[in-house]
C-alpha atoms as a PDB file:
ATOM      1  CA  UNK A   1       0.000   0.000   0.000  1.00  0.00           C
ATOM      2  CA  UNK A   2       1.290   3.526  -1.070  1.00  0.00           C
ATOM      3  CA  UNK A   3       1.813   6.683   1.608  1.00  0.00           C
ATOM      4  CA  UNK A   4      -1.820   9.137   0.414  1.00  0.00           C
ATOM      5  CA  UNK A   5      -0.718  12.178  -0.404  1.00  0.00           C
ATOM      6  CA  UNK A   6      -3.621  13.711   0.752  1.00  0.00           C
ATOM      7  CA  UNK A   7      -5.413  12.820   4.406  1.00  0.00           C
ATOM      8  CA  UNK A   8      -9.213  13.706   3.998  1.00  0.00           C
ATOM      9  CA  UNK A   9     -10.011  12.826   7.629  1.00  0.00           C
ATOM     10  CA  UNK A  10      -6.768  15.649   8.928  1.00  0.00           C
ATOM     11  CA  UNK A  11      -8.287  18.024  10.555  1.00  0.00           C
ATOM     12  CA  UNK A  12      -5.720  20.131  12.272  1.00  0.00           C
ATOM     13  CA  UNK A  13      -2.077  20.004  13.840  1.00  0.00           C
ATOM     14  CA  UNK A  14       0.262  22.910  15.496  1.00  0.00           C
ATOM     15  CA  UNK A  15       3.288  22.031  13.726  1.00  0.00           C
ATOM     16  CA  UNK A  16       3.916  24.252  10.184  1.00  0.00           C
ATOM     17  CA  UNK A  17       5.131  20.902   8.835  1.00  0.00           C
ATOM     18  CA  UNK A  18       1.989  19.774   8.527  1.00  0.00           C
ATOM     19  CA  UNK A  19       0.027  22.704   7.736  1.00  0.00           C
ATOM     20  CA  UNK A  20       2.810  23.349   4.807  1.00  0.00           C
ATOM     21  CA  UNK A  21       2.079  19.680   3.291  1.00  0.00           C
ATOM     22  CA  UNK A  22      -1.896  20.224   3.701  1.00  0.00           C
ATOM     23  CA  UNK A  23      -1.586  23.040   1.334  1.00  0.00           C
ATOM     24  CA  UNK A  24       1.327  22.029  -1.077  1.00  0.00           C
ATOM     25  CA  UNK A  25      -0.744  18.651  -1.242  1.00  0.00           C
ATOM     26  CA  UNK A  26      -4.710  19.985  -1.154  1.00  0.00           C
ATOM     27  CA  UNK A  27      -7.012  19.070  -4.193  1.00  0.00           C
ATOM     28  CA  UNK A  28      -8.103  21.698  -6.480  1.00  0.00           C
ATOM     29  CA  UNK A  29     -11.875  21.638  -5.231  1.00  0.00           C
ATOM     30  CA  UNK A  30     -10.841  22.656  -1.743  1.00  0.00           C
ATOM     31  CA  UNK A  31      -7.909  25.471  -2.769  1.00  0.00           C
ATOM     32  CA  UNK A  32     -10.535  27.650  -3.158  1.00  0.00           C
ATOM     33  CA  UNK A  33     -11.323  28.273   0.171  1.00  0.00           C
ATOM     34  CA  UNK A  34      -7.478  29.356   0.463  1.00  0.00           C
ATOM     35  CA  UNK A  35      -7.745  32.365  -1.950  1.00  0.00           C
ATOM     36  CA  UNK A  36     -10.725  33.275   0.519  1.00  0.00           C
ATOM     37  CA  UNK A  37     -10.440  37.324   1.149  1.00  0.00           C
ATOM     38  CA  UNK A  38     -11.624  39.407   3.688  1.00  0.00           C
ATOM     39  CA  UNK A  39     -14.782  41.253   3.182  1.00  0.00           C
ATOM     40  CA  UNK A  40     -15.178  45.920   4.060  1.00  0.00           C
ATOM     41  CA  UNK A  41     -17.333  46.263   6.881  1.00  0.00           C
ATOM     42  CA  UNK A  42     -19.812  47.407   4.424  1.00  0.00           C
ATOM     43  CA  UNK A  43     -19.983  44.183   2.299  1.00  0.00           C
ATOM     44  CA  UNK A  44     -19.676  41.834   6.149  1.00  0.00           C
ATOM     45  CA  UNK A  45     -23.271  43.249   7.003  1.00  0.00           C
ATOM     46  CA  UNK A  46     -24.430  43.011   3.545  1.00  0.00           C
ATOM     47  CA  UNK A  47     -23.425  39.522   3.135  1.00  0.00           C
ATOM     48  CA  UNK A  48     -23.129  38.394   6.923  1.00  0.00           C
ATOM     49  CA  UNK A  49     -19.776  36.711   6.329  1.00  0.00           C
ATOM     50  CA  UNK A  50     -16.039  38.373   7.259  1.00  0.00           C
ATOM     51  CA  UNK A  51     -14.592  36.510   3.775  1.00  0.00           C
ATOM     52  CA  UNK A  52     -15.426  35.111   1.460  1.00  0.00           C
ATOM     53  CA  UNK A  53     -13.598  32.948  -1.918  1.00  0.00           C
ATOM     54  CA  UNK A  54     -11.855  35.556  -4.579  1.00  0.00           C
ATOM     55  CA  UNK A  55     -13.552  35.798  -7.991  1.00  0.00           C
ATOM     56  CA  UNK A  56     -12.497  37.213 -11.505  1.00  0.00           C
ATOM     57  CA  UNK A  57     -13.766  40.864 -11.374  1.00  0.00           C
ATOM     58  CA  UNK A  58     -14.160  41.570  -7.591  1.00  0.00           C
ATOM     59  CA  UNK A  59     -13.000  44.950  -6.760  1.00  0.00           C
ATOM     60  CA  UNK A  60     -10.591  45.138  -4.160  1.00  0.00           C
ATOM     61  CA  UNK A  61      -8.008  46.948  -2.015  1.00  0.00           C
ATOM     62  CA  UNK A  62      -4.039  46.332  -1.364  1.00  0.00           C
ATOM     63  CA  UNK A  63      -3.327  46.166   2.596  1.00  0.00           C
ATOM     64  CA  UNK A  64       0.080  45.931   2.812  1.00  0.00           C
ATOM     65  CA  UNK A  65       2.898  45.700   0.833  1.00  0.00           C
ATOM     66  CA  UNK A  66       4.799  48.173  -1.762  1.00  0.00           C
ATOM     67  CA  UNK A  67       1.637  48.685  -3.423  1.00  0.00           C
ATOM     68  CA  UNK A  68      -0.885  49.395  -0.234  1.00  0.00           C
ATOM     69  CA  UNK A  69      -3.801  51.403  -0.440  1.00  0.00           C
ATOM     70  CA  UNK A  70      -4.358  50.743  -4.180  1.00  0.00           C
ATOM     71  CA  UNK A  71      -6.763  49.247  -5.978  1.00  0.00           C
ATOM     72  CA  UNK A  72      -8.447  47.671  -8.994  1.00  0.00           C
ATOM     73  CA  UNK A  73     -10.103  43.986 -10.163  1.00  0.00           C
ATOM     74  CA  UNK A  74      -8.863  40.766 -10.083  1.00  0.00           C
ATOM     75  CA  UNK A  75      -7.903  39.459 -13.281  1.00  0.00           C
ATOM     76  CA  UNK A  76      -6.767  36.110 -12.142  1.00  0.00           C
ATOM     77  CA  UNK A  77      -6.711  33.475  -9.395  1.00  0.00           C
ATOM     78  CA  UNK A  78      -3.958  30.358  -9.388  1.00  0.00           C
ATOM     79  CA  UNK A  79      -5.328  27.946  -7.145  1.00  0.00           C
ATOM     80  CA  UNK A  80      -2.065  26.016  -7.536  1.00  0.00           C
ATOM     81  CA  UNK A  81       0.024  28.843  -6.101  1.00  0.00           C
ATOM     82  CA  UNK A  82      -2.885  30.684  -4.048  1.00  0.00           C
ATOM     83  CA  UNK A  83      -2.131  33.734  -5.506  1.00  0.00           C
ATOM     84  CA  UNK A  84      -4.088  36.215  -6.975  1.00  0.00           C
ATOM     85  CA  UNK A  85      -3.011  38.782  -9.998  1.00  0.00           C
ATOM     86  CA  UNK A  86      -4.708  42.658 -10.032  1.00  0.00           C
ATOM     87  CA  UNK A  87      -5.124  44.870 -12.858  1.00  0.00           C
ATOM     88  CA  UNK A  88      -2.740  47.596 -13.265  1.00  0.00           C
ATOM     89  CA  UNK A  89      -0.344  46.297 -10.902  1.00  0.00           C
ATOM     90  CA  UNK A  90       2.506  45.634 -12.534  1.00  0.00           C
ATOM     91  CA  UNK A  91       6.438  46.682 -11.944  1.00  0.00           C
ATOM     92  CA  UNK A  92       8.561  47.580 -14.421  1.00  0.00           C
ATOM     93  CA  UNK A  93      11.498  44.925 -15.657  1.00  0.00           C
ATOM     94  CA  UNK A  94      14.838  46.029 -16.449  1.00  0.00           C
ATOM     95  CA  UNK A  95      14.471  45.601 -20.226  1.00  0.00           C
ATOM     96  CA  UNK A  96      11.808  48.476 -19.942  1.00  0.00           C
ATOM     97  CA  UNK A  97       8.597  45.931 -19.795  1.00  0.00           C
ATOM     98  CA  UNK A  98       5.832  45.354 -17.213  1.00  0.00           C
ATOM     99  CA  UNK A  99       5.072  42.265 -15.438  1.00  0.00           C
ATOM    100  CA  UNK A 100       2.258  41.475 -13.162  1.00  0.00           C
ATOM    101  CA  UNK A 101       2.288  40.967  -9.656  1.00  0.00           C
ATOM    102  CA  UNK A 102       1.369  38.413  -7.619  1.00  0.00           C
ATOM    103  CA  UNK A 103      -0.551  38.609  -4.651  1.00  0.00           C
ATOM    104  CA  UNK A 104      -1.515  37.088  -1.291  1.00  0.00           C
ATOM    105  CA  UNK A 105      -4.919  37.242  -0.574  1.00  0.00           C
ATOM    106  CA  UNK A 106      -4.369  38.044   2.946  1.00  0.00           C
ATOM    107  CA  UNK A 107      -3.027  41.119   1.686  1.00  0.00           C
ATOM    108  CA  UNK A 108      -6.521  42.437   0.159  1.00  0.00           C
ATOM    109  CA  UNK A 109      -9.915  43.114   0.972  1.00  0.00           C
ATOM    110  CA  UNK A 110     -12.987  43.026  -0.988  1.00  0.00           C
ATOM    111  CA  UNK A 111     -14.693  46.317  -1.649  1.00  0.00           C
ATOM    112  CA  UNK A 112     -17.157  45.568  -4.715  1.00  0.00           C
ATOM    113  CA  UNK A 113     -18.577  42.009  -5.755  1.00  0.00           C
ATOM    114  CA  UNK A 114     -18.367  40.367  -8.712  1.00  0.00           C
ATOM    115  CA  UNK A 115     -21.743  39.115 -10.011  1.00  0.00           C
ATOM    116  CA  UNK A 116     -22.715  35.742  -7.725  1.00  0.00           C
ATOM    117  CA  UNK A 117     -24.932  33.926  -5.722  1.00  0.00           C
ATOM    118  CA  UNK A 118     -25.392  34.405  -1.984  1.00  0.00           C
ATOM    119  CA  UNK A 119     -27.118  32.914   0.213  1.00  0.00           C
ATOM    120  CA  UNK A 120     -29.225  35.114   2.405  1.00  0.00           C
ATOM    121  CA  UNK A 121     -28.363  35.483   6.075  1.00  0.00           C
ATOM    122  CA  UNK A 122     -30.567  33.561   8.382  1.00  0.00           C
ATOM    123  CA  UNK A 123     -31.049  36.462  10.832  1.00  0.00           C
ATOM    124  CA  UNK A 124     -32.296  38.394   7.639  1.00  0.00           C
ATOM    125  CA  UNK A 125     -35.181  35.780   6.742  1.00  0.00           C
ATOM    126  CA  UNK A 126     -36.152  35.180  10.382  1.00  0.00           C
ATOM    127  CA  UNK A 127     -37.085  38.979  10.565  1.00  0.00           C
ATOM    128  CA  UNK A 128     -38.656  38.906   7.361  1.00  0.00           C
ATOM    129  CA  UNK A 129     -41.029  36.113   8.633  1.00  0.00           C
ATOM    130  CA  UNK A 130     -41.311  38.011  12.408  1.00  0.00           C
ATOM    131  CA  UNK A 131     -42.487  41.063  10.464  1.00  0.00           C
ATOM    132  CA  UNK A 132     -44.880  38.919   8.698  1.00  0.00           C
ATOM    133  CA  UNK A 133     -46.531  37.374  11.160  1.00  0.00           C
ATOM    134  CA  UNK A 134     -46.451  40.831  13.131  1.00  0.00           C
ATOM    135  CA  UNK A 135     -48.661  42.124   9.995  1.00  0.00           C
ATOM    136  CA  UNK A 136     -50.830  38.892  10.081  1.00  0.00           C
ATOM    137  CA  UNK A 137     -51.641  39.807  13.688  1.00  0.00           C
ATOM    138  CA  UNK A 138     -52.262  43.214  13.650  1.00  0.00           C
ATOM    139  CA  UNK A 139     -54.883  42.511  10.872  1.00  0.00           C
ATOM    140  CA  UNK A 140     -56.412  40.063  12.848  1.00  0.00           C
ATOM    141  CA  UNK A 141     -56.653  42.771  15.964  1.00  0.00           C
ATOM    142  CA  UNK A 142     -57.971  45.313  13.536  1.00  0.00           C
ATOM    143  CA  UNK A 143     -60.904  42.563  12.365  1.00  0.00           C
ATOM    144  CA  UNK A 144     -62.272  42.351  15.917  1.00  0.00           C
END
């Protein structure tokens, strides 16, 4: 029997060792979660989530780094490398052309959303069916 490369039933260890092989080693359907970014304060209530997974035309902000407090879209995401490239940031090479830079996403934050689907917050719809039945009641009061 051959050493797996990958443990599906690891859940979590101290040492870096480890947490270095989980992520050189992951599958393709689960490096998504690690080009998850954090979400403006704005977007958190909106969505009800502090990050969320990157996608191709997000808007977002550079935290630290030489190019902090800029921003612009994602262009593209390499799950194999967890990195994440931004439009118009680019340094210049020594033969006089640009090249792209690639970020962390631990570095950035969300500001705008790319078209998706998201699932409601469940505080949201239990308010939305309080209110309702608040209506239904008061209606009923009225009647009598």
């Amino acid at each position: 029997m051959t050493k797996q490369r990958f443990s599906t039933s690891w859940k979590a260890s101290s040492q870096p060792r480890k947490k270095r092989k989980y992520l050189a080693n992951a599958p393709l359907h689960l490096r998504k979660d690690f080009v998850s970014i954090n979400l403006s304060k704005e977007l958190r209530k909106k969505v009800g989530k502090r990050n969320i997974p990157a996608k191709k035309g997000d808007k977002i902000k550079i935290f630290s780094g030489k190019f902090k407090g800029k921003t612009g879209k994602i262009i593209t995401i390499n799950l194999k490398t967890s990195k994440i490239i931004v439009e118009n940031i680019q340094v210049k090479k020594q033969d006089g052309s640009k090249a792209n830079i690639k970020l962390h996403p631990s570095n950035l934050q969300i500001i705008e959303l790319a078209e998706r689907k998201l699932k409601e917050k469940n505080e949201n719809k239990k308010t939305e069916t309080i209110k309702k039945e608040d209506k239904n009641k008061s209606k009923s009061e009225d009647k009598k």
